[in-house]
C-alpha atoms as a PDB file:
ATOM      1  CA  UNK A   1     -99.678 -26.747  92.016  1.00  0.00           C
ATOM      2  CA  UNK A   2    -102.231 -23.974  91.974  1.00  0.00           C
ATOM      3  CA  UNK A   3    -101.669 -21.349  93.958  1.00  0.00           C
ATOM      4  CA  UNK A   4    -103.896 -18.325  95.630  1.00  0.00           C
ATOM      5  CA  UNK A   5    -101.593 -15.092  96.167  1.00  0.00           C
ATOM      6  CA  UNK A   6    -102.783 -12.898  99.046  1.00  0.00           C
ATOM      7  CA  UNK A   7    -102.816  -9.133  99.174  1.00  0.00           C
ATOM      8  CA  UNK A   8    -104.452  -7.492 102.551  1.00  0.00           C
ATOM      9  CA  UNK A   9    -104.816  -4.166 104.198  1.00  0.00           C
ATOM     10  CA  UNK A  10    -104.521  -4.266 107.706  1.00  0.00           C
ATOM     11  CA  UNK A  11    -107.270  -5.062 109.808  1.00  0.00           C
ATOM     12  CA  UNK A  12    -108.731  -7.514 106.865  1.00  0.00           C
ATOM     13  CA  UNK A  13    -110.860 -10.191 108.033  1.00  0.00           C
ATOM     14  CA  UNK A  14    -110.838 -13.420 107.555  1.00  0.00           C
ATOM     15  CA  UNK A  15    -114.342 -13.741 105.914  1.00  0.00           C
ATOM     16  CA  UNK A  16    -113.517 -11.721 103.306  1.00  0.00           C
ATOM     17  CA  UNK A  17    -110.319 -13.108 102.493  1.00  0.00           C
ATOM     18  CA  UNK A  18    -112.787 -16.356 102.308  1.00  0.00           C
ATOM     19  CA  UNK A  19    -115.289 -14.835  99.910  1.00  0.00           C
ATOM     20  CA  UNK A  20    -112.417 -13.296  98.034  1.00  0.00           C
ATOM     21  CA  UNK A  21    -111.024 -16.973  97.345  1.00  0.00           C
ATOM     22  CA  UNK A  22    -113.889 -18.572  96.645  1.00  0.00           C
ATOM     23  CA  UNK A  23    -114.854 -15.691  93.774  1.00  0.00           C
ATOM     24  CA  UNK A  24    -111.165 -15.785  91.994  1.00  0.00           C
ATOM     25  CA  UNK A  25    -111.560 -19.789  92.277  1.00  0.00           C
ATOM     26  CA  UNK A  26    -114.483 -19.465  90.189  1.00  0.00           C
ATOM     27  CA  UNK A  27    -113.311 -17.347  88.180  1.00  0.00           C
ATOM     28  CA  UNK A  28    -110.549 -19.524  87.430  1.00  0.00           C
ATOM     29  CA  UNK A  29    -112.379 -22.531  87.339  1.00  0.00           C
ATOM     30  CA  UNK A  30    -109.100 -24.186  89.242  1.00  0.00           C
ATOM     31  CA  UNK A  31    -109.631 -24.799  93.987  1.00  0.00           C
ATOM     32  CA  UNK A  32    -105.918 -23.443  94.944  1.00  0.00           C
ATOM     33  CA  UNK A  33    -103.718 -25.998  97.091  1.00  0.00           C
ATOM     34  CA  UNK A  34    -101.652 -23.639  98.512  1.00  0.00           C
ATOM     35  CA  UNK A  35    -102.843 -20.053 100.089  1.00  0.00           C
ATOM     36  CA  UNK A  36     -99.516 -17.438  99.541  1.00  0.00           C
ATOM     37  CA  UNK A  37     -98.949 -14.192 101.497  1.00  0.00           C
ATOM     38  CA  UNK A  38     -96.474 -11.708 101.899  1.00  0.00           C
ATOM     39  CA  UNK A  39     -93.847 -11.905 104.546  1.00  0.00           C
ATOM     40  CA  UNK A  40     -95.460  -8.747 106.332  1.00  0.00           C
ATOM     41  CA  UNK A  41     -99.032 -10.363 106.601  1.00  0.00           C
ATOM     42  CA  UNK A  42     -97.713 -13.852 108.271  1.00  0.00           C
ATOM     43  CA  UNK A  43     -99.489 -12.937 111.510  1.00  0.00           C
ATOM     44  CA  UNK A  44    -102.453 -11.726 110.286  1.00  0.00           C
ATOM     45  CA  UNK A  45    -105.583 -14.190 111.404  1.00  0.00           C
ATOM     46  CA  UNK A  46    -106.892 -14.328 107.918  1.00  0.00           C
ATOM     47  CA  UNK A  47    -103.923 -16.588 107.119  1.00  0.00           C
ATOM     48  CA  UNK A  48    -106.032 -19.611 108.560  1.00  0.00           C
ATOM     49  CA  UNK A  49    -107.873 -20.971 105.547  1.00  0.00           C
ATOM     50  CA  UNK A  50    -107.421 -24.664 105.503  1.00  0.00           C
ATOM     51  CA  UNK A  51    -104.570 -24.250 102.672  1.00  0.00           C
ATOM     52  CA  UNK A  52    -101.161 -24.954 103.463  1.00  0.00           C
ATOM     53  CA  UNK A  53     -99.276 -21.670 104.067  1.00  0.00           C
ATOM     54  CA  UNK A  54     -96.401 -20.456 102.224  1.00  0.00           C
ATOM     55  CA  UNK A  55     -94.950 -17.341 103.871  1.00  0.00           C
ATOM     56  CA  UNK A  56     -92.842 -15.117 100.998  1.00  0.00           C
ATOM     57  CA  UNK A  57     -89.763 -13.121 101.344  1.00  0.00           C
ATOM     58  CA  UNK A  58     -89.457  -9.054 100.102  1.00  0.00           C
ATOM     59  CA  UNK A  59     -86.600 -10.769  98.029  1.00  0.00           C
ATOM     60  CA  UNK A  60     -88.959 -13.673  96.611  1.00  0.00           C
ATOM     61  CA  UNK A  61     -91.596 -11.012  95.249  1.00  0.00           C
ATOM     62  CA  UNK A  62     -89.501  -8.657  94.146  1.00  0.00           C
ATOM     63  CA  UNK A  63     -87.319 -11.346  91.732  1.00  0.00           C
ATOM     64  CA  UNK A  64     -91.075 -11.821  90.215  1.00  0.00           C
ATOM     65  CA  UNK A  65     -92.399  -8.060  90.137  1.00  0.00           C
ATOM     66  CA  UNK A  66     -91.444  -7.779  86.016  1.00  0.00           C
ATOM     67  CA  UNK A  67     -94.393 -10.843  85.458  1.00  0.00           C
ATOM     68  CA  UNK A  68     -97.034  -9.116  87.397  1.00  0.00           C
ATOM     69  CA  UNK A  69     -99.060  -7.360  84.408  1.00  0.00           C
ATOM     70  CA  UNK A  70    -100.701  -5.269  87.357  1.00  0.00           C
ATOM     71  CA  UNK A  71     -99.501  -2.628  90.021  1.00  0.00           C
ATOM     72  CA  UNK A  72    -100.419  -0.749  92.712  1.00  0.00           C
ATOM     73  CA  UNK A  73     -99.116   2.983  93.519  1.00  0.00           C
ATOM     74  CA  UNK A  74    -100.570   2.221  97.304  1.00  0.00           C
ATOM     75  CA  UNK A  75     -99.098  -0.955  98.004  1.00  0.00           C
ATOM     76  CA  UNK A  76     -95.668   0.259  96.377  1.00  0.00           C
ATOM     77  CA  UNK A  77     -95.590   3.224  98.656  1.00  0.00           C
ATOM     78  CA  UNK A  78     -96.809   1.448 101.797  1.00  0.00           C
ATOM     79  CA  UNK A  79     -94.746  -1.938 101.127  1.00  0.00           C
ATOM     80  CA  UNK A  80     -92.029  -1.393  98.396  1.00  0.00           C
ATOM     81  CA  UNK A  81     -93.972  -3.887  95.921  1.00  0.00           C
ATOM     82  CA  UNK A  82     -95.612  -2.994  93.470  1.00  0.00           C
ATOM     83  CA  UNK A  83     -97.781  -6.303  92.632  1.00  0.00           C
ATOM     84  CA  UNK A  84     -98.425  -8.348  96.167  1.00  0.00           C
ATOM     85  CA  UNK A  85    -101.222 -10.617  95.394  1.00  0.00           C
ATOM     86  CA  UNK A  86     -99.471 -11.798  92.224  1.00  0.00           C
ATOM     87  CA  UNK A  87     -95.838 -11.639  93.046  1.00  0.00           C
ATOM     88  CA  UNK A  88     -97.012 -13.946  96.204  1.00  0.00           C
ATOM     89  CA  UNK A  89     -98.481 -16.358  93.597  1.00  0.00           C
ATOM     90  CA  UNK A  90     -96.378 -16.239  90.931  1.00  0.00           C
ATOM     91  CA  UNK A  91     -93.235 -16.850  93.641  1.00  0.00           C
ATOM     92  CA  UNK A  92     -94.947 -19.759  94.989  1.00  0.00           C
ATOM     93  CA  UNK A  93     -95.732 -21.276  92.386  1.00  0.00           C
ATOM     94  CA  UNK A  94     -92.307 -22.041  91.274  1.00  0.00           C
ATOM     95  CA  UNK A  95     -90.273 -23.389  87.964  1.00  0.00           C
ATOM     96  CA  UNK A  96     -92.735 -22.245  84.828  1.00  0.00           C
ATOM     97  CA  UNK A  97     -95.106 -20.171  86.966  1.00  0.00           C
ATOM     98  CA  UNK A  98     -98.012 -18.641  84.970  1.00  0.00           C
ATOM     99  CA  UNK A  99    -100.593 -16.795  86.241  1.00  0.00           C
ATOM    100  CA  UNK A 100    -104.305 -18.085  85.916  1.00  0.00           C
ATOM    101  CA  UNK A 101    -105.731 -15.575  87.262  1.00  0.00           C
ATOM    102  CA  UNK A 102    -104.593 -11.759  87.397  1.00  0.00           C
ATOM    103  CA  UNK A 103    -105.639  -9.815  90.492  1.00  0.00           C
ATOM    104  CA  UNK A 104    -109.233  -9.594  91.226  1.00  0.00           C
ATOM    105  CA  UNK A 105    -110.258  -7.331  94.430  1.00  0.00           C
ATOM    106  CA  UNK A 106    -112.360  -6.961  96.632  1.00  0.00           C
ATOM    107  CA  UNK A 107    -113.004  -3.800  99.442  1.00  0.00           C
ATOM    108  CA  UNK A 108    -109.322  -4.769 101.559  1.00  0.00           C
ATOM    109  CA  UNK A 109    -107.872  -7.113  99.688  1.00  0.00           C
ATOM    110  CA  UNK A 110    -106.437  -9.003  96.838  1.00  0.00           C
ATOM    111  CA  UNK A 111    -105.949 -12.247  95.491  1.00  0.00           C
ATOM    112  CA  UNK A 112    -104.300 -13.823  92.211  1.00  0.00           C
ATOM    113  CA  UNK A 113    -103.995 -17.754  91.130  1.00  0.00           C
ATOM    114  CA  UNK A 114    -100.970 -18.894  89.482  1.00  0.00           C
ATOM    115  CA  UNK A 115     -99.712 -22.421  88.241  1.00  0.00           C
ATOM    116  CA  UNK A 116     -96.698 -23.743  88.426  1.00  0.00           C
ATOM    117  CA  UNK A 117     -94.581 -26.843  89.060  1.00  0.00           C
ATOM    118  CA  UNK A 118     -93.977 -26.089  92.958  1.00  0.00           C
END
């Protein structure tokens, strides 16, 4: 399973959440099967991508915050994690999650790939 792990300000739209995927899939050389976001961002219209949806709990990315090589002093202040975009993918990913690709960003978001066995 490769997943894409989702990071957003609010107010993000959905075409460049879009542009954001397809630049961290190339960079990866891997197309993600399943789009991850935070529990906080479920309702966001950016969500719709044509990627299944996994929806993660504060308890789901925090249990993964000490594999995220990256952090951010905004998104730990303004959501109490520290790594979103990669704790999203690493969580989804599963049993032997590894991350593909750390955090690239772009001007409001984030996004991370991750492997795992689902």
């Amino acid at each position: 399973m490769i997943v894409a792990g989702i990071g957003a300000r609010p107010g993000c739209e959905a075409g460049e959440i879009a542009r954001l995927l397809a630049l961290a899939a190339g960079h990866a050389g891997l197309a993600p099967t399943l789009l991850a976001v935070p529990w906080f961002r479920a309702g966001e219209a950016w969500t719709e991508q044509g990627l299944p949806l996994s929806v993660l709990s504060r308890a789901a990315l925090l249990a993964v915050q000490p594999a995220c090589p990256t952090r951010s002093a905004r998104a730990l202040r303004e959501t109490g994690i520290g790594s979103v975009a990669e704790g999203c993918a690493l969580a989804a990913a599963g049993r032997n999650a590894r991350l593909v690709l750390p955090r690239i960003a772009s001007a409001n978001a984030t996004c991370a790939i991750a492997s795992g066995d689902g």
